[in-house]
PDB file of N, CA and C in Angstrom:
ATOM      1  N   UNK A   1       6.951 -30.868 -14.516  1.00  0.00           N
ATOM      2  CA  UNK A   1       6.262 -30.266 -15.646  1.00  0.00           C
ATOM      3  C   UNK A   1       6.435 -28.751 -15.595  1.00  0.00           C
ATOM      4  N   UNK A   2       6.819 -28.269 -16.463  1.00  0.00           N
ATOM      5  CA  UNK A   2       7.279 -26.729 -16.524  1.00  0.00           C
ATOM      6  C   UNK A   2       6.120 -26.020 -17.204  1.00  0.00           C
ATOM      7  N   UNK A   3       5.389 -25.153 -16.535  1.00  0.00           N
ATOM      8  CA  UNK A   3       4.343 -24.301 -17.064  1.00  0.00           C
ATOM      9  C   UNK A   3       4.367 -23.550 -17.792  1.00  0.00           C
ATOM     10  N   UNK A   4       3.515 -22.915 -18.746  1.00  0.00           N
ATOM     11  CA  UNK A   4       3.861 -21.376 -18.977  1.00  0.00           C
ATOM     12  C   UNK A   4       2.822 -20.643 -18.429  1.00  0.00           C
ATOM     13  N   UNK A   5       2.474 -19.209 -18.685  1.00  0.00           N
ATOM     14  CA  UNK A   5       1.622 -18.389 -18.506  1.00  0.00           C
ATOM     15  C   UNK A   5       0.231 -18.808 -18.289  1.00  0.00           C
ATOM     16  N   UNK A   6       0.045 -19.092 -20.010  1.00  0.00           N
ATOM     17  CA  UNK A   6      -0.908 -19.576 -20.880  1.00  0.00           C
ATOM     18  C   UNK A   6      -1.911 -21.025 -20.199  1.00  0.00           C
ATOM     19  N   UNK A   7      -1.238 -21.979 -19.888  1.00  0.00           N
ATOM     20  CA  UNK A   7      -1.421 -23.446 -18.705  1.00  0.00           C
ATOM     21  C   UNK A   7      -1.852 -22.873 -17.440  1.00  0.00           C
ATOM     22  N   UNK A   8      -1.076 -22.171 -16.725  1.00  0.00           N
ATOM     23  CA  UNK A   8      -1.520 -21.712 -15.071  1.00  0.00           C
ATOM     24  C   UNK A   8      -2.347 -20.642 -15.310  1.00  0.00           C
ATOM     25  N   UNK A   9      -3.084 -19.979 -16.562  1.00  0.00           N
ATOM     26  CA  UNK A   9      -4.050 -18.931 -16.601  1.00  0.00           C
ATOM     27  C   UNK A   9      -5.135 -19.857 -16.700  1.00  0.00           C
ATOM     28  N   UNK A  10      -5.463 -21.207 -17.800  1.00  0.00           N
ATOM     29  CA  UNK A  10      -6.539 -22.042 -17.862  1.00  0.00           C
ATOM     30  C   UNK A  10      -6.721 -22.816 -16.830  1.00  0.00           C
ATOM     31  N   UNK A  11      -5.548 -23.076 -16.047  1.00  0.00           N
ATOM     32  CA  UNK A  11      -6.082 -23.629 -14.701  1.00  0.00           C
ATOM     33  C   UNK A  11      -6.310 -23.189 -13.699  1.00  0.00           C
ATOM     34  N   UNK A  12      -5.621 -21.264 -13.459  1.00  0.00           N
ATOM     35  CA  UNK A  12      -6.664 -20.204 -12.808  1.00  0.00           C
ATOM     36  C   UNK A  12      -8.276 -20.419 -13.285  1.00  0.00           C
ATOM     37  N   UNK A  13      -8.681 -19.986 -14.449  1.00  0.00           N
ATOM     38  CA  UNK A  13      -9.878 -19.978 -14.984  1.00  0.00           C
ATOM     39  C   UNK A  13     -10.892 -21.327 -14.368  1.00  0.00           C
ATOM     40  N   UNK A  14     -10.351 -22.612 -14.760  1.00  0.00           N
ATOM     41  CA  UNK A  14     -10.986 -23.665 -14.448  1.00  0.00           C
ATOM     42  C   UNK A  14     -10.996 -23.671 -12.655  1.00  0.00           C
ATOM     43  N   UNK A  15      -9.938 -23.742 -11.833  1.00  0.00           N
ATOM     44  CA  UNK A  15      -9.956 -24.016 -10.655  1.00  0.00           C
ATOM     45  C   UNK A  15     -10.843 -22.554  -9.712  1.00  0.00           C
ATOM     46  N   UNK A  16     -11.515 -21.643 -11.186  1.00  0.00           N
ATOM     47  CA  UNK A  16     -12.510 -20.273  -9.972  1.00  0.00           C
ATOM     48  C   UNK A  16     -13.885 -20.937 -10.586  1.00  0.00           C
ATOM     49  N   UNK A  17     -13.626 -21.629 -11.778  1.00  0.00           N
ATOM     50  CA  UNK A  17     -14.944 -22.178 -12.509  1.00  0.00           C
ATOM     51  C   UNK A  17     -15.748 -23.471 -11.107  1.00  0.00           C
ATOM     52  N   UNK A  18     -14.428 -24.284 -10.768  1.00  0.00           N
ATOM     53  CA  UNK A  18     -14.760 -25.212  -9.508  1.00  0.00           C
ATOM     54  C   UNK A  18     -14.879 -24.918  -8.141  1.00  0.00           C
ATOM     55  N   UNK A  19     -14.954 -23.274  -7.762  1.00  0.00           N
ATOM     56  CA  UNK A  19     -14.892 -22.969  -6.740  1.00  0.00           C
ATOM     57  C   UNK A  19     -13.391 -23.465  -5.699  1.00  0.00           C
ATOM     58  N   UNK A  20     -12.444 -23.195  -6.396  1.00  0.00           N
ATOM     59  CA  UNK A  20     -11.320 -23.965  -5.859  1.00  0.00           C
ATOM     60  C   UNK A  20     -10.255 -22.498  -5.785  1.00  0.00           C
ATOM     61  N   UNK A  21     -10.482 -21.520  -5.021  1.00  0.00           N
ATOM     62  CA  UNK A  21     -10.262 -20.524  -5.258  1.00  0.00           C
ATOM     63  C   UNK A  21      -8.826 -20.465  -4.423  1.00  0.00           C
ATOM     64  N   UNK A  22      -8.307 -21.029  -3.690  1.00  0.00           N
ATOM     65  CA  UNK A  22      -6.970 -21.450  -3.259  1.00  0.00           C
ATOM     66  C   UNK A  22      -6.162 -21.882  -4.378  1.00  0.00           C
ATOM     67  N   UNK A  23      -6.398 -22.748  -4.959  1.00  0.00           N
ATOM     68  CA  UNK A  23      -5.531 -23.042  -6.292  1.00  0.00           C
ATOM     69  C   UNK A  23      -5.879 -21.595  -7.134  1.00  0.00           C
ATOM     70  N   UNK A  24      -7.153 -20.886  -7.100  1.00  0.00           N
ATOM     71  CA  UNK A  24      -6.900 -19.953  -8.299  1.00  0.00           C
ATOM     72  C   UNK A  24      -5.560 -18.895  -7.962  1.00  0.00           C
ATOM     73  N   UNK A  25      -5.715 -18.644  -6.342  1.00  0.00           N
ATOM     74  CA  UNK A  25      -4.723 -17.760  -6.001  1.00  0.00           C
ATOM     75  C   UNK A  25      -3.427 -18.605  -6.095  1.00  0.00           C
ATOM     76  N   UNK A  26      -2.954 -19.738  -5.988  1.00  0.00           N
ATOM     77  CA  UNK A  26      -1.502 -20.474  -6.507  1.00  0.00           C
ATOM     78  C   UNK A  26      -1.477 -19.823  -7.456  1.00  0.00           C
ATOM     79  N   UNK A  27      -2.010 -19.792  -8.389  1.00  0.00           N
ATOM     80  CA  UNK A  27      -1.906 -20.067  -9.999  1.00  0.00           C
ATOM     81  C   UNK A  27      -1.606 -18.349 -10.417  1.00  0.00           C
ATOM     82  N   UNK A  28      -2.577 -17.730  -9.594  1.00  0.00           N
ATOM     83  CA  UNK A  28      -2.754 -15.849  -9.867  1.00  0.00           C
ATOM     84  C   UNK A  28      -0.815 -15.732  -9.622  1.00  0.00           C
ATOM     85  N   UNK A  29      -0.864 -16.376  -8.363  1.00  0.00           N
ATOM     86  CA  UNK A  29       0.765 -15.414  -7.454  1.00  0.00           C
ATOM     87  C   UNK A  29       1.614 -15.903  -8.726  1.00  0.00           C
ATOM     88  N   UNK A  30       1.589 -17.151  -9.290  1.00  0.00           N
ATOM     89  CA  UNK A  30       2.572 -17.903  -9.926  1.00  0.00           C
ATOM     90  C   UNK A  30       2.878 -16.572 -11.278  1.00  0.00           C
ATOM     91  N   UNK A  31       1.170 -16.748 -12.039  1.00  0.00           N
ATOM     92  CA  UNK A  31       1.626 -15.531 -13.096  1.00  0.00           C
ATOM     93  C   UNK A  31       2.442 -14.441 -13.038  1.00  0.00           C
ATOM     94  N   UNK A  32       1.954 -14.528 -11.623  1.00  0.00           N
ATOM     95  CA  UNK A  32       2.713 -12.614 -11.723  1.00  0.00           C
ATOM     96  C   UNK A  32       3.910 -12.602 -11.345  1.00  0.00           C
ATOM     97  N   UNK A  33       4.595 -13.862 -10.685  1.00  0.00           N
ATOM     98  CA  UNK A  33       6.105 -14.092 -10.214  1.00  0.00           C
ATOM     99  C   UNK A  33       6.505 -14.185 -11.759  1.00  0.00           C
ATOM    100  N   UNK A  34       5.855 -15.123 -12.708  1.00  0.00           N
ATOM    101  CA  UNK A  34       6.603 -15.601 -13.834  1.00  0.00           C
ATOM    102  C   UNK A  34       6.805 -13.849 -14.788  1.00  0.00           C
ATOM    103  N   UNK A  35       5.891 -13.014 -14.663  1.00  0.00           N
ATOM    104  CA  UNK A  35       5.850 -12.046 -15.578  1.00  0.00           C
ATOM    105  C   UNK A  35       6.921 -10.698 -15.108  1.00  0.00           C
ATOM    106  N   UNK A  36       7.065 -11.341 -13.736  1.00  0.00           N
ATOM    107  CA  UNK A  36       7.974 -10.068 -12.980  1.00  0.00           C
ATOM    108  C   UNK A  36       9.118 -10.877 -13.262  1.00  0.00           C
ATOM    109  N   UNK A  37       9.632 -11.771 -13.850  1.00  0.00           N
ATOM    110  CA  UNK A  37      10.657 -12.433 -14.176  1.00  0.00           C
ATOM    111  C   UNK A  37      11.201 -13.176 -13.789  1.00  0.00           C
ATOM    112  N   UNK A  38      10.428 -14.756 -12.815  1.00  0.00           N
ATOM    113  CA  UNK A  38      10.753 -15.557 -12.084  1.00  0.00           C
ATOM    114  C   UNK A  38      10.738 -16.792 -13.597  1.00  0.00           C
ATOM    115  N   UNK A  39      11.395 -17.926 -13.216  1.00  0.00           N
ATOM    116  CA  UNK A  39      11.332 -18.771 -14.225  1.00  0.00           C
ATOM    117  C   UNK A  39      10.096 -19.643 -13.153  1.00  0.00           C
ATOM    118  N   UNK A  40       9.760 -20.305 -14.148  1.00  0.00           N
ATOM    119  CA  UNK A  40       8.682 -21.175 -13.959  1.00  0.00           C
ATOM    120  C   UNK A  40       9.026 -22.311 -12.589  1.00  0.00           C
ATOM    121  N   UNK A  41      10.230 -22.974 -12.393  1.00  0.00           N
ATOM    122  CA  UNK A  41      10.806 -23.463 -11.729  1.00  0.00           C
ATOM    123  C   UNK A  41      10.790 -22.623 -10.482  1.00  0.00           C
ATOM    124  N   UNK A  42      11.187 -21.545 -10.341  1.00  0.00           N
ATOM    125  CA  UNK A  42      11.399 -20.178  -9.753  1.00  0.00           C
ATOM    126  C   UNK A  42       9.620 -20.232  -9.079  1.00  0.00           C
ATOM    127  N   UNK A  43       8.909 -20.205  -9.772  1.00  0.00           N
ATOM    128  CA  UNK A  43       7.758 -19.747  -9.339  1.00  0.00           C
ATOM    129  C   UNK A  43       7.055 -20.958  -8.472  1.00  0.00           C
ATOM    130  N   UNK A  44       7.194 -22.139  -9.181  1.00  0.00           N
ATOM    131  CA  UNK A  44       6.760 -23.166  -8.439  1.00  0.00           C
ATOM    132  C   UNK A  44       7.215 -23.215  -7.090  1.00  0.00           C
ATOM    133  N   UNK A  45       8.345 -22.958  -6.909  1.00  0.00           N
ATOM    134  CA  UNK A  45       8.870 -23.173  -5.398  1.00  0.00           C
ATOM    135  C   UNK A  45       9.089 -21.949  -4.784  1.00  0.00           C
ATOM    136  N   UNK A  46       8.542 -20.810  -4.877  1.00  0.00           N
ATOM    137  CA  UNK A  46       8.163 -19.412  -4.322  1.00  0.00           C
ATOM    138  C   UNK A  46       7.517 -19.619  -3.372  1.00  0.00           C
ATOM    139  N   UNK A  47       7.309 -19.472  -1.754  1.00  0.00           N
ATOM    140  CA  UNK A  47       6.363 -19.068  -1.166  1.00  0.00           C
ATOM    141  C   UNK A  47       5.795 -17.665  -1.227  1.00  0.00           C
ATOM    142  N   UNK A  48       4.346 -17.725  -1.897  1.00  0.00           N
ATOM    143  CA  UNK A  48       3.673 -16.216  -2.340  1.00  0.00           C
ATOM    144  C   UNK A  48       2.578 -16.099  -0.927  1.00  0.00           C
ATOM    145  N   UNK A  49       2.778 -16.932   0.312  1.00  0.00           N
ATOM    146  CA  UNK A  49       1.968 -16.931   0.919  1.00  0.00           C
ATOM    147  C   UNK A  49       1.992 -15.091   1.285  1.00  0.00           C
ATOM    148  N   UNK A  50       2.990 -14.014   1.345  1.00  0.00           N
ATOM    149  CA  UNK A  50       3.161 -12.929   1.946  1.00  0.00           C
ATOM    150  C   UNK A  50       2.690 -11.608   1.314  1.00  0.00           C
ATOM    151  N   UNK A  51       2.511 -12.188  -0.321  1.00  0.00           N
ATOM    152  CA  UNK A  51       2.058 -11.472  -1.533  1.00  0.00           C
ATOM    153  C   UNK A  51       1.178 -10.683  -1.359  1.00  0.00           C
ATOM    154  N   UNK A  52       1.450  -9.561  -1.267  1.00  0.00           N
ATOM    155  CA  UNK A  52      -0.466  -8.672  -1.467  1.00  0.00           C
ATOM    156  C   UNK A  52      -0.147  -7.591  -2.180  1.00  0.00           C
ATOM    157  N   UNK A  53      -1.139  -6.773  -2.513  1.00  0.00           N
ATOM    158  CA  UNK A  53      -0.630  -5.582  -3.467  1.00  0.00           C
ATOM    159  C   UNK A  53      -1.033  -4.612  -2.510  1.00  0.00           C
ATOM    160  N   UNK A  54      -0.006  -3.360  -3.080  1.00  0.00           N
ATOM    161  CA  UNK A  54      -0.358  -2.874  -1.907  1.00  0.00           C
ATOM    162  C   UNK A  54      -1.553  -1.399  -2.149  1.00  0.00           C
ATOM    163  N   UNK A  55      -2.267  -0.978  -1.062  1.00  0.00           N
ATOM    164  CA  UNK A  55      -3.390  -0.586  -1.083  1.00  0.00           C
ATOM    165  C   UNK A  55      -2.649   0.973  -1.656  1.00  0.00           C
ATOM    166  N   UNK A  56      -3.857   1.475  -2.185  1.00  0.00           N
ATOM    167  CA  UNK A  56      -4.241   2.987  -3.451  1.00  0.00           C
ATOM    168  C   UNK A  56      -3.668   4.002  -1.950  1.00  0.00           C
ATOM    169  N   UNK A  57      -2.860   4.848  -2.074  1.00  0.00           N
ATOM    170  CA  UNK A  57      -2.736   5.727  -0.730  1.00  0.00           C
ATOM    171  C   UNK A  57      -1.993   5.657   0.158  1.00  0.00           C
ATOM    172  N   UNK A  58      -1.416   4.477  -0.423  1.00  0.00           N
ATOM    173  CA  UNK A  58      -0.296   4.168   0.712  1.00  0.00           C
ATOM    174  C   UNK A  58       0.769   3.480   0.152  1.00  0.00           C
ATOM    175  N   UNK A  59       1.414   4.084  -0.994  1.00  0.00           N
ATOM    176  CA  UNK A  59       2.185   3.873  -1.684  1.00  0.00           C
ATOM    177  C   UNK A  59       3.108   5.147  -1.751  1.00  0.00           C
ATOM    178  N   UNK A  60       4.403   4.769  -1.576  1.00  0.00           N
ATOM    179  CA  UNK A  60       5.614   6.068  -1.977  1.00  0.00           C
ATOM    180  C   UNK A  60       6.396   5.606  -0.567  1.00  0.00           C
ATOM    181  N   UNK A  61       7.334   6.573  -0.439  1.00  0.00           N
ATOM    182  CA  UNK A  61       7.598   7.054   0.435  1.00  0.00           C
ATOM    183  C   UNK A  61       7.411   7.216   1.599  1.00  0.00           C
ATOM    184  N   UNK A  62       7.630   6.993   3.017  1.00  0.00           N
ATOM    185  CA  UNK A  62       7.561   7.648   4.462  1.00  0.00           C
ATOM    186  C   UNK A  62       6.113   7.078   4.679  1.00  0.00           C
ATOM    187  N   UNK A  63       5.487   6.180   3.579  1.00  0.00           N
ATOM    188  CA  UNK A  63       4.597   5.446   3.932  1.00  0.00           C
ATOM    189  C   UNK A  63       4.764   4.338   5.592  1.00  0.00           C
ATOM    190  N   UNK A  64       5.839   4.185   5.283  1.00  0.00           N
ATOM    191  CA  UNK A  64       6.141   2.879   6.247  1.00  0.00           C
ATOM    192  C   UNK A  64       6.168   3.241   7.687  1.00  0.00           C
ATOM    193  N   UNK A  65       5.846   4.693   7.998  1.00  0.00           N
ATOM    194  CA  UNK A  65       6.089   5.265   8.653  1.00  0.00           C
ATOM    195  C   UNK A  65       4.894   5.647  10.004  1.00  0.00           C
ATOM    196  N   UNK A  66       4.522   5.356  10.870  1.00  0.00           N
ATOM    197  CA  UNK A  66       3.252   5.032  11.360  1.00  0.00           C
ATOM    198  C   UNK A  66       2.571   6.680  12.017  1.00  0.00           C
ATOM    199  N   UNK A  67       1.449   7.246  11.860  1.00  0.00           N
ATOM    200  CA  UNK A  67       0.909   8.567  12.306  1.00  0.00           C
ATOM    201  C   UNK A  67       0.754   8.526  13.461  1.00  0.00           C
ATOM    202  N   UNK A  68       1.432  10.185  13.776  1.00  0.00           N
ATOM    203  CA  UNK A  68       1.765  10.613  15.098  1.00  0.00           C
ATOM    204  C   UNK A  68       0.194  10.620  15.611  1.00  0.00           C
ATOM    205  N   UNK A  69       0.036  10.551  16.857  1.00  0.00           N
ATOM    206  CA  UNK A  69      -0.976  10.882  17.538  1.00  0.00           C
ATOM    207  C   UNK A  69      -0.896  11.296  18.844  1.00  0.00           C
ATOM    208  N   UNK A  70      -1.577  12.761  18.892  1.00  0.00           N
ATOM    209  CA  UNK A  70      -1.332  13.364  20.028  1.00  0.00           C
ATOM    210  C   UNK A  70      -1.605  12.953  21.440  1.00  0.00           C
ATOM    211  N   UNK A  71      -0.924  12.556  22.471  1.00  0.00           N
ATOM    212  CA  UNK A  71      -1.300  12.654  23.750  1.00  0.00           C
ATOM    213  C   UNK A  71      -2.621  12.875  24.075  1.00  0.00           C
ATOM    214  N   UNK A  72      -3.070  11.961  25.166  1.00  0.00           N
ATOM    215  CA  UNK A  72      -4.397  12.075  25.869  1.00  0.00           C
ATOM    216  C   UNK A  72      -4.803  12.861  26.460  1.00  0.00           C
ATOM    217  N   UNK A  73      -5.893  14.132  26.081  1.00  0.00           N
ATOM    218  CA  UNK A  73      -5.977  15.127  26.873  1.00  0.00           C
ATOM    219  C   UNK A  73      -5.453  16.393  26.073  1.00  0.00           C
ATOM    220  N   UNK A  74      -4.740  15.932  24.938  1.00  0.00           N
ATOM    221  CA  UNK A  74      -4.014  17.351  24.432  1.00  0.00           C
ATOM    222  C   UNK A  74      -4.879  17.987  23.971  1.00  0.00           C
ATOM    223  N   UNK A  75      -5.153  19.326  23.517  1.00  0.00           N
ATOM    224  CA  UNK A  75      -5.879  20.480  23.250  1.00  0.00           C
ATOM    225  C   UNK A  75      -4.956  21.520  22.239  1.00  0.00           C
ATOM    226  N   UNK A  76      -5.901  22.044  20.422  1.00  0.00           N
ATOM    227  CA  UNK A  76      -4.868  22.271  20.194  1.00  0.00           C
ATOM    228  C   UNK A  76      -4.944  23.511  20.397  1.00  0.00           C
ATOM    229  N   UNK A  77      -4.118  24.826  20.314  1.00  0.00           N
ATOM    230  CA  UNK A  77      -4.068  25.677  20.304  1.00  0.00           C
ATOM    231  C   UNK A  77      -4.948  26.938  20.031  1.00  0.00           C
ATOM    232  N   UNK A  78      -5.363  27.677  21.082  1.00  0.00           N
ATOM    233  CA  UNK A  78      -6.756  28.568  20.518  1.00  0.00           C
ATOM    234  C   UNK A  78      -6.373  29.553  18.822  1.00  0.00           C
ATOM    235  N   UNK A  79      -7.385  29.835  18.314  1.00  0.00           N
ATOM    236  CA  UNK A  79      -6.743  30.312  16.947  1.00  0.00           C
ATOM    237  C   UNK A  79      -6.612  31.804  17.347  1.00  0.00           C
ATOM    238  N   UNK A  80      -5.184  32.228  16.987  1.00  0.00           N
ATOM    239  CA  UNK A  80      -5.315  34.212  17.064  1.00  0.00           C
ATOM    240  C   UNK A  80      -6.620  34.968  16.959  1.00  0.00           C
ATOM    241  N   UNK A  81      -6.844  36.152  17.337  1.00  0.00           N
ATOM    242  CA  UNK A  81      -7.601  36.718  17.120  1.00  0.00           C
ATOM    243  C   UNK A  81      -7.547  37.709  15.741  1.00  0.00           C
ATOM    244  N   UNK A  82      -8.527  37.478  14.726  1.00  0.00           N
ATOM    245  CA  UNK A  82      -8.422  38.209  13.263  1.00  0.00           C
ATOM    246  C   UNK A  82      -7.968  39.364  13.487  1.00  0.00           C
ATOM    247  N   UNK A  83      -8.403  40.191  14.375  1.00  0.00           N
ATOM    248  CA  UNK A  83      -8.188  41.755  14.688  1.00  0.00           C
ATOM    249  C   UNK A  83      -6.597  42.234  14.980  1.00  0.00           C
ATOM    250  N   UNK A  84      -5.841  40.988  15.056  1.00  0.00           N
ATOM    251  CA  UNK A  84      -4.632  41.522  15.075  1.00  0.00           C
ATOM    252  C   UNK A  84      -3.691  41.184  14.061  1.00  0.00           C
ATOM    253  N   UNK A  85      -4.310  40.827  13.140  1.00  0.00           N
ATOM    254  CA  UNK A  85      -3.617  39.962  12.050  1.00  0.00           C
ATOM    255  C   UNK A  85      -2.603  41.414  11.313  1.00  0.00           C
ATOM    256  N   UNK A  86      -1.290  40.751  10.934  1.00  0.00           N
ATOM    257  CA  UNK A  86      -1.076  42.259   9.842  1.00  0.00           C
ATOM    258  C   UNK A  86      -0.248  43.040  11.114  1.00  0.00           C
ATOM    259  N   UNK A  87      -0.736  43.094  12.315  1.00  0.00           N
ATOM    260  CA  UNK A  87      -0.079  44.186  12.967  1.00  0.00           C
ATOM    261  C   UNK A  87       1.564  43.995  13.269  1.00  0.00           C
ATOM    262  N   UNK A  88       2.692  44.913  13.193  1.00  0.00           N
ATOM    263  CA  UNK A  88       3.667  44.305  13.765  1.00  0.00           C
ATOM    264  C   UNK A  88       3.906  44.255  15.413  1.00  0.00           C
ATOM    265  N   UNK A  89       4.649  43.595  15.541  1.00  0.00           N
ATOM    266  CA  UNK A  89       5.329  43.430  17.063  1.00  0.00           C
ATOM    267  C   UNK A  89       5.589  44.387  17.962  1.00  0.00           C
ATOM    268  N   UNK A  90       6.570  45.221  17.037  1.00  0.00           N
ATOM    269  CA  UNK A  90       7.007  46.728  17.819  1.00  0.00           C
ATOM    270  C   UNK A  90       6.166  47.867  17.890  1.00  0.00           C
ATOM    271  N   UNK A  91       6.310  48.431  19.187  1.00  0.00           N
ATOM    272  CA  UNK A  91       5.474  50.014  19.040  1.00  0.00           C
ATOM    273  C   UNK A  91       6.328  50.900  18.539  1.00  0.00           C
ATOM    274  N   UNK A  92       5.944  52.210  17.558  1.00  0.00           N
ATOM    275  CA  UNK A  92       6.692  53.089  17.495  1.00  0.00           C
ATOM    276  C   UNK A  92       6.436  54.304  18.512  1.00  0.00           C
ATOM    277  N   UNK A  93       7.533  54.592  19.454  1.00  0.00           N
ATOM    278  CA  UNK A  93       6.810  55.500  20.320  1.00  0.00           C
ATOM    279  C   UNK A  93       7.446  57.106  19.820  1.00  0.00           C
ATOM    280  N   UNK A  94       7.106  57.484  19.197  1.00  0.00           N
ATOM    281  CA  UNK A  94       7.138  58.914  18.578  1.00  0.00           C
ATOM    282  C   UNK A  94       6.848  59.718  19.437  1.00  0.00           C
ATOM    283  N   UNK A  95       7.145  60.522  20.203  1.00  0.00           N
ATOM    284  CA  UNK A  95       6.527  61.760  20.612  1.00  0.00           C
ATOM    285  C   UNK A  95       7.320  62.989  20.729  1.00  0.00           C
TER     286      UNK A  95
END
């Protein structure tokens, strides 16, 4: 039996109405395979077990990428002192 949208949305609806919330998620993954452009056939035999969306913030780029964390014990650096801010490096020794 070949579904459309419209069929696996009323039997999402009905199967959260029966507390059957495993079939609602079949039925959720199926829509969204069929709308991202899977054929119905296509969708039925998809395993969506891996499906998740992915979380607000952690999307783009260098995401995949896991945060450095400093060594045990590290300490970071004391901050300059304001009073020397501005000054240059070299003395001029004029005399």
């Amino acid at each position: 039996m070949v579904e459309t949208i419209e069929t696996l949305y009323e039997k999402m609806e009905a199967a959260v109405r029966d507390l059957d919330f495993e079939e609602a998620a079949r039925c959720r993954n199926a829509i969204n395979l069929m709308r991202s452009g899977a054929t119905a056939e296509e969708a039925a035999q998809a395993d969506a077990s891996g499906l998740q969306r992915q979380q607000p913030g952690a999307m783009g780029l260098g995401t995949s990428q896991q945060k450095v964390t400093p060594p045990k014990g590290w300490k970071p650096p004391p901050k300059p002192d304001p009073m020397t801010r501005g000054r240059g490096r070299r003395r001029s020794d004029k005399t």
